[in-house]
PDB file of N, CA and C in Angstrom:
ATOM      1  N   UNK A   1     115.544  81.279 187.255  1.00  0.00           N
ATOM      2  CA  UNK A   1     115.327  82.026 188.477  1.00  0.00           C
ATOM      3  C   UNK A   1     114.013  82.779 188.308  1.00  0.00           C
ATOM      4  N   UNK A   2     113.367  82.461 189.155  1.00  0.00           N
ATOM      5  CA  UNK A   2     112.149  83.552 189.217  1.00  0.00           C
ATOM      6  C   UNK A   2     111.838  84.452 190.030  1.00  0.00           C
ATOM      7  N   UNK A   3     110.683  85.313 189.920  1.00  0.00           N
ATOM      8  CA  UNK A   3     110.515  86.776 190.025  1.00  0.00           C
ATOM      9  C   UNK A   3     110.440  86.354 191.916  1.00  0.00           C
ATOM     10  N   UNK A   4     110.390  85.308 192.524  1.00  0.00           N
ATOM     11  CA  UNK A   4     110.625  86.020 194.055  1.00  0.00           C
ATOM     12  C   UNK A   4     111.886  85.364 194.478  1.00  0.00           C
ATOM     13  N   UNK A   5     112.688  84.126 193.673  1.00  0.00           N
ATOM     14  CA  UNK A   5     113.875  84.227 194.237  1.00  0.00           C
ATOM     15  C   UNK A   5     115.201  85.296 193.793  1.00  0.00           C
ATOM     16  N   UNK A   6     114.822  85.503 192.744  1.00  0.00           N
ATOM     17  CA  UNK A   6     115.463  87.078 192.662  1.00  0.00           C
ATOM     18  C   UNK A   6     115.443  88.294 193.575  1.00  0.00           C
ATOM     19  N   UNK A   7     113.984  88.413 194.165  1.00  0.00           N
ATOM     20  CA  UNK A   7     114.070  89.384 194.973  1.00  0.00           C
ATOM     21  C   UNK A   7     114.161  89.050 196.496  1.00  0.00           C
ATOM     22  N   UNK A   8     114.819  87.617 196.577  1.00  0.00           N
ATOM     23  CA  UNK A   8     115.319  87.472 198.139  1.00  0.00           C
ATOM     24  C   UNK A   8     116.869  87.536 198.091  1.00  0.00           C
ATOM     25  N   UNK A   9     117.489  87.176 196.236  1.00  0.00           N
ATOM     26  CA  UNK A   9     118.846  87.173 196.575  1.00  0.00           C
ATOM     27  C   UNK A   9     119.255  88.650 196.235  1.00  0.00           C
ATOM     28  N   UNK A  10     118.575  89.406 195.534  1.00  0.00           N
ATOM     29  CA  UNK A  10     118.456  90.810 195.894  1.00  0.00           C
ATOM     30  C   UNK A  10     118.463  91.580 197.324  1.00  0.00           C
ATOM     31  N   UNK A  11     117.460  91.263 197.668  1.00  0.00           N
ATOM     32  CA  UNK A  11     117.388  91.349 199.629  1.00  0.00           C
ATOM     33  C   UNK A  11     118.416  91.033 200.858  1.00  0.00           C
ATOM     34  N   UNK A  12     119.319  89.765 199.843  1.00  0.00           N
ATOM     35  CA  UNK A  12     119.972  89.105 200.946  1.00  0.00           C
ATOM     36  C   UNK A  12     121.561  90.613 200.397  1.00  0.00           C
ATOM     37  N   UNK A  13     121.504  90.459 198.865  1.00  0.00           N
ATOM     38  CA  UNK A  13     122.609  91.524 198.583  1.00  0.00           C
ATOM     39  C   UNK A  13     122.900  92.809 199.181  1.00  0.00           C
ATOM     40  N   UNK A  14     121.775  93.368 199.173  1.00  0.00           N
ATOM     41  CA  UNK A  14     121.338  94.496 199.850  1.00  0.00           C
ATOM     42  C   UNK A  14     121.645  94.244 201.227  1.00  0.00           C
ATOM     43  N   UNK A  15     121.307  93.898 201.817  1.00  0.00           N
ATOM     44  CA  UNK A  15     121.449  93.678 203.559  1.00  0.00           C
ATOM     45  C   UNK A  15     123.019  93.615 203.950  1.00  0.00           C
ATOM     46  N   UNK A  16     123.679  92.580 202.635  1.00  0.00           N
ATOM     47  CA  UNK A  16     125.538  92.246 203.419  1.00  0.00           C
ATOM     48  C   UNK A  16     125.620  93.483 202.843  1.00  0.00           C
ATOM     49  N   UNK A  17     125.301  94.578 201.242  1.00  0.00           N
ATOM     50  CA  UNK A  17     126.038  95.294 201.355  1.00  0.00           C
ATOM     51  C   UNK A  17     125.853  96.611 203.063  1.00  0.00           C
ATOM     52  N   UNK A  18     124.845  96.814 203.283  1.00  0.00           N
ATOM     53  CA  UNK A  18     124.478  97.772 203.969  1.00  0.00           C
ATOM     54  C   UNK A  18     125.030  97.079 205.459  1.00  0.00           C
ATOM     55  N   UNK A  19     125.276  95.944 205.754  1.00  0.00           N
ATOM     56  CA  UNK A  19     126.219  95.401 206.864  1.00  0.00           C
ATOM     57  C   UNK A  19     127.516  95.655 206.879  1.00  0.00           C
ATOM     58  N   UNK A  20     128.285  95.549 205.685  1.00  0.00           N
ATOM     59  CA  UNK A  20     129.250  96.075 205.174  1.00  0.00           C
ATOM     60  C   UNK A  20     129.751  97.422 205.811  1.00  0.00           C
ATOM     61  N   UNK A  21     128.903  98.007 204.917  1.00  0.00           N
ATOM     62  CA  UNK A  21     128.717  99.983 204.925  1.00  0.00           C
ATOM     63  C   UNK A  21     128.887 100.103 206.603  1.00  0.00           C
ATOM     64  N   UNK A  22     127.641  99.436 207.397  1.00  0.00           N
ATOM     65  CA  UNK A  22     127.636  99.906 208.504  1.00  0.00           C
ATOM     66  C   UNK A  22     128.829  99.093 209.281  1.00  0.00           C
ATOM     67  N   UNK A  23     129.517  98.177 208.949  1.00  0.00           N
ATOM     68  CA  UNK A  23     130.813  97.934 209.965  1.00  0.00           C
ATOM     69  C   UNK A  23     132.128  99.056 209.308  1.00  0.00           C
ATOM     70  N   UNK A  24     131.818  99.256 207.853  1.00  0.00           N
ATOM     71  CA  UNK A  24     133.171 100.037 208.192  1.00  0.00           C
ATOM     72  C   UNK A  24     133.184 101.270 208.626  1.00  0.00           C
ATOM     73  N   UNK A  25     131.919 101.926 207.852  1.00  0.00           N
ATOM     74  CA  UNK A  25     131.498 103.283 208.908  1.00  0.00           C
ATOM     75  C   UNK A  25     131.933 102.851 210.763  1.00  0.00           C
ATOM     76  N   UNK A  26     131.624 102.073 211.671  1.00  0.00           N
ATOM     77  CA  UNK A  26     131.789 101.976 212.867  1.00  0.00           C
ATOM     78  C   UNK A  26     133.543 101.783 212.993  1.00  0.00           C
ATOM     79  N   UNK A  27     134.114 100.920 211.735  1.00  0.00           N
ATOM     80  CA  UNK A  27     135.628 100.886 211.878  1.00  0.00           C
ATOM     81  C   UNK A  27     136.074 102.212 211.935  1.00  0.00           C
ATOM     82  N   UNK A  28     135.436 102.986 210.924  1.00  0.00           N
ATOM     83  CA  UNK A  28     136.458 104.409 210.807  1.00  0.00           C
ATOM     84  C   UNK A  28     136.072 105.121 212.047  1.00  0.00           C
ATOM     85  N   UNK A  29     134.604 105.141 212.515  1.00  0.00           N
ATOM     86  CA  UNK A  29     134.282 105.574 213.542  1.00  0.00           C
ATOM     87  C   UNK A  29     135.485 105.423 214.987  1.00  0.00           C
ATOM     88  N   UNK A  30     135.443 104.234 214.973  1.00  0.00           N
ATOM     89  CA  UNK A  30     136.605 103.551 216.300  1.00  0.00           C
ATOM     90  C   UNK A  30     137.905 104.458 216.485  1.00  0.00           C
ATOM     91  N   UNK A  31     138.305 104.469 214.950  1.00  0.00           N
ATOM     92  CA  UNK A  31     140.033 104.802 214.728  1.00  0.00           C
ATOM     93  C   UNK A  31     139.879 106.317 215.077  1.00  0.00           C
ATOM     94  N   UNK A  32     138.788 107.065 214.197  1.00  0.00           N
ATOM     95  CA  UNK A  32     138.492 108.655 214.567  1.00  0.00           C
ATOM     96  C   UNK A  32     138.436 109.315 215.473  1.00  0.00           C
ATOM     97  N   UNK A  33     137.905 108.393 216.644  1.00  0.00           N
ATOM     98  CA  UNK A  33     137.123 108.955 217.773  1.00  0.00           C
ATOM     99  C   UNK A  33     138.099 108.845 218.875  1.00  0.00           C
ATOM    100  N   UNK A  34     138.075 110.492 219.645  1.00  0.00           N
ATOM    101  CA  UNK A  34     139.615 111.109 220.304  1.00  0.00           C
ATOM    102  C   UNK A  34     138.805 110.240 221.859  1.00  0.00           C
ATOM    103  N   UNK A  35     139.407 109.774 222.598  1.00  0.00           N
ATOM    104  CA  UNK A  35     139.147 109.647 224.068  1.00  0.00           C
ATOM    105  C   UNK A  35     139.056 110.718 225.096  1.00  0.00           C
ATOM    106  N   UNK A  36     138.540 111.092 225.992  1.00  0.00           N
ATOM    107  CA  UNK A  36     138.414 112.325 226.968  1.00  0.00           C
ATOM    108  C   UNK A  36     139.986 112.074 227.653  1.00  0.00           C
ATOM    109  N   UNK A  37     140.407 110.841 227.756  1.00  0.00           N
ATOM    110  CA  UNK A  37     141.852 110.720 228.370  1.00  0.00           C
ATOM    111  C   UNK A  37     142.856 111.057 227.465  1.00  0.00           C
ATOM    112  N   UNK A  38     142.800 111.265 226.088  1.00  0.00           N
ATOM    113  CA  UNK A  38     143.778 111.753 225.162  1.00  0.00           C
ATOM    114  C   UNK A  38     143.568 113.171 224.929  1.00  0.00           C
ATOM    115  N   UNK A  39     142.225 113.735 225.175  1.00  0.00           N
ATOM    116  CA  UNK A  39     141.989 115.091 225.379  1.00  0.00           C
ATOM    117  C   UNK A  39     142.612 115.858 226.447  1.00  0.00           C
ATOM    118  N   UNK A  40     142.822 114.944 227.593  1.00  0.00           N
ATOM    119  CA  UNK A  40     143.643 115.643 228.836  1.00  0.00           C
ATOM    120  C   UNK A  40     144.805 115.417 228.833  1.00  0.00           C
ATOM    121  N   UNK A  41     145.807 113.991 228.116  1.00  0.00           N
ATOM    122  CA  UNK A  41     147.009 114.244 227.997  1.00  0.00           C
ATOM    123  C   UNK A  41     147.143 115.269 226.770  1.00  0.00           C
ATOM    124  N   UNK A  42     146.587 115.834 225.995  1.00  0.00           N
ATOM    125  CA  UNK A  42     147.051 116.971 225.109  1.00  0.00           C
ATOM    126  C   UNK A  42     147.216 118.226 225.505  1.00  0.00           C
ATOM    127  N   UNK A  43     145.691 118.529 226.431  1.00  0.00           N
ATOM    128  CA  UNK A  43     146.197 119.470 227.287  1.00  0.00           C
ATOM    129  C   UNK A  43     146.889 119.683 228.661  1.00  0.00           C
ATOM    130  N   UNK A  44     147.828 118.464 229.056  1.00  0.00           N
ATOM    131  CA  UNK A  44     148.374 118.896 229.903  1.00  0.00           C
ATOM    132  C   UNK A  44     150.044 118.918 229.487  1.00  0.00           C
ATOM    133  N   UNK A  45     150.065 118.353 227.814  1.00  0.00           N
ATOM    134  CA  UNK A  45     151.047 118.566 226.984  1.00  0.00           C
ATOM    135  C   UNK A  45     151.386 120.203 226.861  1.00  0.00           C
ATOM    136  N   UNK A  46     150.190 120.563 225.952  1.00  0.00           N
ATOM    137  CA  UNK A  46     150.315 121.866 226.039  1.00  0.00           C
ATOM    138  C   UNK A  46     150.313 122.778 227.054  1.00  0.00           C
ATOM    139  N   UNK A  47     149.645 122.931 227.970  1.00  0.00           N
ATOM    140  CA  UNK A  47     150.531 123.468 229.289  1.00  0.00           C
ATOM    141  C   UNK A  47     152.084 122.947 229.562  1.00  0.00           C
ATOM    142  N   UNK A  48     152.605 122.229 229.913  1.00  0.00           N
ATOM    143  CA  UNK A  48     154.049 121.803 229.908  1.00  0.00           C
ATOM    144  C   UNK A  48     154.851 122.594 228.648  1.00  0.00           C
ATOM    145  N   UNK A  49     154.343 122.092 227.475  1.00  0.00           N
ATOM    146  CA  UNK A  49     155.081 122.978 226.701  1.00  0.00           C
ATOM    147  C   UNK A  49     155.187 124.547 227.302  1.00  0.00           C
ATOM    148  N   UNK A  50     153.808 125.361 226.898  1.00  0.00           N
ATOM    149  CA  UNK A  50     153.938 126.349 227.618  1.00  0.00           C
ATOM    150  C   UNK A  50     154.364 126.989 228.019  1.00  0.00           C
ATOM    151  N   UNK A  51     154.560 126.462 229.596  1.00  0.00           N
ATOM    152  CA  UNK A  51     155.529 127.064 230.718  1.00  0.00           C
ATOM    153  C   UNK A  51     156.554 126.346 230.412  1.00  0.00           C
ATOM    154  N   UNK A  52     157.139 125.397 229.978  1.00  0.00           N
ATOM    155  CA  UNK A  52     159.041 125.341 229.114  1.00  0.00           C
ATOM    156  C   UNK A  52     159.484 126.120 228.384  1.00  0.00           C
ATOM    157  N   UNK A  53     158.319 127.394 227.119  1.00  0.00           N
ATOM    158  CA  UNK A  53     158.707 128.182 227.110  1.00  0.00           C
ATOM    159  C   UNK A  53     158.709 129.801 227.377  1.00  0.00           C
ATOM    160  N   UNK A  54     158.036 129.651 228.577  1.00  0.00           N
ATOM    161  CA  UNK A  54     157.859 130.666 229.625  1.00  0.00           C
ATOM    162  C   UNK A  54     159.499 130.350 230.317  1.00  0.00           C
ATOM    163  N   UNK A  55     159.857 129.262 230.134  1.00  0.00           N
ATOM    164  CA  UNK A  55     161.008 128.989 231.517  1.00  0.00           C
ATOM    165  C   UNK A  55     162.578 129.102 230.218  1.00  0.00           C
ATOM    166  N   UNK A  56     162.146 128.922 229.046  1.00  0.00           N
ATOM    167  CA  UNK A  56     163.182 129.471 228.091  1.00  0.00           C
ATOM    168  C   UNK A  56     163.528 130.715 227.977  1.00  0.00           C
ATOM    169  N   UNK A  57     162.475 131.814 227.944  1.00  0.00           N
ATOM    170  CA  UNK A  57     162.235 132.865 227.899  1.00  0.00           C
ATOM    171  C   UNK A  57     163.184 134.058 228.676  1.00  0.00           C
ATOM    172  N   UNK A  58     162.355 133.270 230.150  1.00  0.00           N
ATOM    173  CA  UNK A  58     163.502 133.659 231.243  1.00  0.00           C
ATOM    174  C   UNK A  58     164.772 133.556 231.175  1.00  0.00           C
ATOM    175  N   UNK A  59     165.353 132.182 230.983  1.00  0.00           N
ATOM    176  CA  UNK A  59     166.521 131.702 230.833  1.00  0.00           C
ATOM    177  C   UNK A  59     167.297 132.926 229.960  1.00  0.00           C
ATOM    178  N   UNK A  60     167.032 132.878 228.691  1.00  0.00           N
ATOM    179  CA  UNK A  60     167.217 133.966 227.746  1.00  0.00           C
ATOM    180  C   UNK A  60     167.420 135.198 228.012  1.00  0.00           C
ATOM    181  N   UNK A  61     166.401 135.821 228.916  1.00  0.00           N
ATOM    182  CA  UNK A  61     166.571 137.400 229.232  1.00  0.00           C
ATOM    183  C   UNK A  61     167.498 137.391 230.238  1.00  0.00           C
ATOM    184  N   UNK A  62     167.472 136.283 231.330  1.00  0.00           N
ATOM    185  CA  UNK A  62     168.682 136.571 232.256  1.00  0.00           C
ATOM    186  C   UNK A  62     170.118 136.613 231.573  1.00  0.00           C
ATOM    187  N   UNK A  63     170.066 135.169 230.861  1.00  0.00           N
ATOM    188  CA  UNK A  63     171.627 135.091 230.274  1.00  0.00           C
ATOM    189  C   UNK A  63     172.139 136.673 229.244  1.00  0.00           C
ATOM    190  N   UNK A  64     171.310 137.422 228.789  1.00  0.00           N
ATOM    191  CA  UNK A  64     170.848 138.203 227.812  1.00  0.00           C
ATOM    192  C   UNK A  64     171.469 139.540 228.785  1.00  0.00           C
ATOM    193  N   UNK A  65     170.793 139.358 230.378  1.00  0.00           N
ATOM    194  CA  UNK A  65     171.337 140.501 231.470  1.00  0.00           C
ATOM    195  C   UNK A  65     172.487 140.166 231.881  1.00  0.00           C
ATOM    196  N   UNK A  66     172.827 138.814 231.884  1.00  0.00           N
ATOM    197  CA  UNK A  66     174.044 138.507 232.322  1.00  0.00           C
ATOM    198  C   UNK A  66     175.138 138.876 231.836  1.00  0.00           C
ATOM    199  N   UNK A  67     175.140 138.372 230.555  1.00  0.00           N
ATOM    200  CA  UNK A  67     176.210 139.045 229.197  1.00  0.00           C
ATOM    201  C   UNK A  67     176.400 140.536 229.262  1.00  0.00           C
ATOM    202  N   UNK A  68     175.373 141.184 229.363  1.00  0.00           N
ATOM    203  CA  UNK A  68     175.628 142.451 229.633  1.00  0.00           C
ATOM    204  C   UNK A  68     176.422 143.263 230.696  1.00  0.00           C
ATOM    205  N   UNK A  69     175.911 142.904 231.871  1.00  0.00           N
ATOM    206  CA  UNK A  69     177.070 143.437 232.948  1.00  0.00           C
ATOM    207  C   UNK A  69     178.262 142.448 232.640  1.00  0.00           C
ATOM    208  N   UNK A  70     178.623 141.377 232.625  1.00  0.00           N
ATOM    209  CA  UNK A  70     179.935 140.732 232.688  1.00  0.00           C
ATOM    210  C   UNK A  70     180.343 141.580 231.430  1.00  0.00           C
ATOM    211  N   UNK A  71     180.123 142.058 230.079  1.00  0.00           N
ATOM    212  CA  UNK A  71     180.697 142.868 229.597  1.00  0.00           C
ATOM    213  C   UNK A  71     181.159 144.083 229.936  1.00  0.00           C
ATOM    214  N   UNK A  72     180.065 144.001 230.338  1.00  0.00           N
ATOM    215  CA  UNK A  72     180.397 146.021 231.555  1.00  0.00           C
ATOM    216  C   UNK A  72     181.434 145.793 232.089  1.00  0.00           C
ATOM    217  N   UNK A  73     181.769 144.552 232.729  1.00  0.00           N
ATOM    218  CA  UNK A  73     182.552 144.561 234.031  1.00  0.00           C
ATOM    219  C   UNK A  73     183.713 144.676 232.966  1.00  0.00           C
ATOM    220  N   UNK A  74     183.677 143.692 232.080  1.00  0.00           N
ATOM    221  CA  UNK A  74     184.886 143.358 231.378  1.00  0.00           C
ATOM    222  C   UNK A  74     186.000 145.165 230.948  1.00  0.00           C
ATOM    223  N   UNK A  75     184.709 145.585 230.661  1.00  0.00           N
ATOM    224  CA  UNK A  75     185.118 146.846 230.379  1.00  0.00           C
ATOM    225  C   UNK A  75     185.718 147.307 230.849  1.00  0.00           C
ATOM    226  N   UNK A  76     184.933 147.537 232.053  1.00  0.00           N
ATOM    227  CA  UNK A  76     185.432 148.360 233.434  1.00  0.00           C
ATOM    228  C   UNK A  76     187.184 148.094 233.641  1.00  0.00           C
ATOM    229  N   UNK A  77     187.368 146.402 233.967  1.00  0.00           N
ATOM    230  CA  UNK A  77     188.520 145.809 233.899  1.00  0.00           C
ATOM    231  C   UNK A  77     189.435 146.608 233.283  1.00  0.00           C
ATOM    232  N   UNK A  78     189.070 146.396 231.741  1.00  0.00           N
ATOM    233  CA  UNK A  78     190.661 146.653 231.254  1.00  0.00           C
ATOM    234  C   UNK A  78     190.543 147.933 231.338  1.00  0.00           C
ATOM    235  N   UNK A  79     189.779 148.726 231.402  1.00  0.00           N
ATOM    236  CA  UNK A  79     190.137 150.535 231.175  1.00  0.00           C
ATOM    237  C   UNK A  79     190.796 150.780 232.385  1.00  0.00           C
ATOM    238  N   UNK A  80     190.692 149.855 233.849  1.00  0.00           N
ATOM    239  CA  UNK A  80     191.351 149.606 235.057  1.00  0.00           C
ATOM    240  C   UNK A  80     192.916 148.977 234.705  1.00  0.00           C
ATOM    241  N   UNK A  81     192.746 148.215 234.174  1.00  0.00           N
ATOM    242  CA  UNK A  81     194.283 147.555 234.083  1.00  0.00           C
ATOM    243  C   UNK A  81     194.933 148.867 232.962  1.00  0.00           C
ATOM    244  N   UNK A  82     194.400 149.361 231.867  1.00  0.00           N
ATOM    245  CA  UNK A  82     195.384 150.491 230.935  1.00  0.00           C
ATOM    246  C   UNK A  82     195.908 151.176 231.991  1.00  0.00           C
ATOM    247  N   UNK A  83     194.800 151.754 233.282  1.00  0.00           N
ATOM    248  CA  UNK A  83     195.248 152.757 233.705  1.00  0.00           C
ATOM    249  C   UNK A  83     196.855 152.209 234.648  1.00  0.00           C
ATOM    250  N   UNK A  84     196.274 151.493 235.273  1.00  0.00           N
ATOM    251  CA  UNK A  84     197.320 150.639 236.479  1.00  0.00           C
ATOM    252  C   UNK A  84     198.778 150.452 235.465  1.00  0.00           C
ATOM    253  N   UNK A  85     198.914 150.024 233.749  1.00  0.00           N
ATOM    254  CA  UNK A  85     199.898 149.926 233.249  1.00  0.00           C
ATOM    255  C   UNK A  85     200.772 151.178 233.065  1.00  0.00           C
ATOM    256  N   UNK A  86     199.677 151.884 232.309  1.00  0.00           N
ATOM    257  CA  UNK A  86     200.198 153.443 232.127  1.00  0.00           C
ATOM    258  C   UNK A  86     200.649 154.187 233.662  1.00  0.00           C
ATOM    259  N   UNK A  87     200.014 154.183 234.432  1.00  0.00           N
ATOM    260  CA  UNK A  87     200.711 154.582 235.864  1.00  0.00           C
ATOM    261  C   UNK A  87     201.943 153.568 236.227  1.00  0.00           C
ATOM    262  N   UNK A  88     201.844 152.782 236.066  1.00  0.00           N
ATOM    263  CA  UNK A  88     203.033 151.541 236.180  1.00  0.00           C
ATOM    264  C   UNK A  88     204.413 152.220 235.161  1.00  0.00           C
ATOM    265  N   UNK A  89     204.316 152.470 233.971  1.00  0.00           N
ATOM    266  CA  UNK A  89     205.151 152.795 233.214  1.00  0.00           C
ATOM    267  C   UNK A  89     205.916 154.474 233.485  1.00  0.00           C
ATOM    268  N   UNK A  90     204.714 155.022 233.711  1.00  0.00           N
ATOM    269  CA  UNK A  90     205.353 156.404 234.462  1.00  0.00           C
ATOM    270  C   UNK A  90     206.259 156.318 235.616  1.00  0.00           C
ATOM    271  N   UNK A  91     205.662 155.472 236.860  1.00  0.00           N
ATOM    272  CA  UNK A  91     206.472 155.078 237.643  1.00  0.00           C
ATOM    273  C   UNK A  91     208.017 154.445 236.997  1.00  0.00           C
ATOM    274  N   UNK A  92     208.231 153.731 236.231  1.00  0.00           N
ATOM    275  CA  UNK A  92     209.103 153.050 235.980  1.00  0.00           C
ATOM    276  C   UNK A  92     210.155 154.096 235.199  1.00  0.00           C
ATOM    277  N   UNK A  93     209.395 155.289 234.596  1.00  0.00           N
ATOM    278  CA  UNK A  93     209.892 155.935 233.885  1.00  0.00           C
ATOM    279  C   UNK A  93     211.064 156.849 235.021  1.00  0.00           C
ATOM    280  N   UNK A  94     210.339 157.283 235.926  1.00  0.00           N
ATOM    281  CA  UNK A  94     210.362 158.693 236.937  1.00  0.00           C
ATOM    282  C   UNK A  94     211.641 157.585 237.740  1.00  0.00           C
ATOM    283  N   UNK A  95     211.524 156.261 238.273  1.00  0.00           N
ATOM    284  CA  UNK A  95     212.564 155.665 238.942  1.00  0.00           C
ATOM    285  C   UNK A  95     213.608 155.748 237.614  1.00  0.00           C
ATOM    286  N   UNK A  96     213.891 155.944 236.368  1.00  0.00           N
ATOM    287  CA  UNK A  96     214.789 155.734 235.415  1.00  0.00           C
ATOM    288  C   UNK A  96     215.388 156.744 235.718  1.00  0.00           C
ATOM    289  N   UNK A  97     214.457 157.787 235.618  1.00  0.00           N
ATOM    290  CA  UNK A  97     215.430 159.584 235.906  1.00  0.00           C
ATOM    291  C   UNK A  97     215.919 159.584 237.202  1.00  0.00           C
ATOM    292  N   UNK A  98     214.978 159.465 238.258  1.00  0.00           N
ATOM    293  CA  UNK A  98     215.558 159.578 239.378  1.00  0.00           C
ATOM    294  C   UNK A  98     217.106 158.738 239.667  1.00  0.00           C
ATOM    295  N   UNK A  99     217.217 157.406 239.050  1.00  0.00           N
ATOM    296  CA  UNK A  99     218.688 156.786 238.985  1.00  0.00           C
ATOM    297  C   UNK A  99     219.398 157.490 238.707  1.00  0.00           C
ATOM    298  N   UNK A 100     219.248 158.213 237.373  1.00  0.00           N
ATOM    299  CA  UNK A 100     220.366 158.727 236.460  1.00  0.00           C
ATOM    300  C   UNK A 100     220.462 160.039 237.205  1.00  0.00           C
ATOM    301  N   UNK A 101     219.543 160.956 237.619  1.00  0.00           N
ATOM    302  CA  UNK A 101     220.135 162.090 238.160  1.00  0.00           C
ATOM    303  C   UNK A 101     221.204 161.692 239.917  1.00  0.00           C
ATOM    304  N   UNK A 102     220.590 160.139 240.466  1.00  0.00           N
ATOM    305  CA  UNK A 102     221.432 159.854 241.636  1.00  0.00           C
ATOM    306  C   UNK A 102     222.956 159.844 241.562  1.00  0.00           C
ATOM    307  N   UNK A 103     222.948 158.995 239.755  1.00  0.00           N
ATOM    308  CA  UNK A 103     223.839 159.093 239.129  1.00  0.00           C
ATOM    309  C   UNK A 103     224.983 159.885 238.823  1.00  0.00           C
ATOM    310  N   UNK A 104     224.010 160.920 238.123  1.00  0.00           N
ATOM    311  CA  UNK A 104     225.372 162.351 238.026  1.00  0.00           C
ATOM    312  C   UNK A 104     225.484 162.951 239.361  1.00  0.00           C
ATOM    313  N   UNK A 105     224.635 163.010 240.103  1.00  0.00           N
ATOM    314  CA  UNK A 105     225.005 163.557 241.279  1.00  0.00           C
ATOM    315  C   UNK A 105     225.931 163.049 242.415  1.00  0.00           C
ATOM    316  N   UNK A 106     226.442 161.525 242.255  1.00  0.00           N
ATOM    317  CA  UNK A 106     227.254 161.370 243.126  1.00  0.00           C
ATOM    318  C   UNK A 106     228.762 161.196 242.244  1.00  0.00           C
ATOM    319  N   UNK A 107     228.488 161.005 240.521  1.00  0.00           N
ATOM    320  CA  UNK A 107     229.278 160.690 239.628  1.00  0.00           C
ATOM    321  C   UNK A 107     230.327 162.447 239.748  1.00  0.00           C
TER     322      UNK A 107
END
């Protein structure tokens, strides 16, 4: 081999490698590179997310107010029903005496 076909199969080496280089650089390039249409489905992802949890949020503080008065109420309830029993039982008591004194009194 001599001194200029060496330096064409040198030349020719050089060239596929740097053809090489430059297709896979453009491959990785391809795979890397975001689209303006994947830029707008991301952000219209993230908005959606967002306001789902803007709309959780809510959900939360109402159910959060809700629980609260239906406990209230619950409250309210039975300290309503003790009373209605306990007045119930007095009544029941006062008709016991009132029998028994109808009792001796006609006995």
């Amino acid at each position: 081999m001599n001194r200029s076909e060496f330096i064409i199969v040198t030349a020719i080496i050089l060239f596929v490698a740097f053809a090489l280089g430059w297709f896979a650089h453009w491959v990785i390039h391809r795979f890397k590179k975001v689209s303006q249409a994947d830029m707008d489905q991301l952000e219209r992802m993230s908005q959606e997310l967002h306001e789902a949890e803007e709309t959780r949020d809510q959900a939360i503080t109402y159910l959060q107010q809700r629980e609260a008065e239906l406990t209230n109420q619950l409250a309210q309830t039975e300290a309503e029903l003790r009373a209605a029993m306990d007045g119930l039982r007095e009544a029941r008591s006062e008709a016991e005496e009132m029998r028994n004194w109808i009792e001796r009194q006609q006995g």
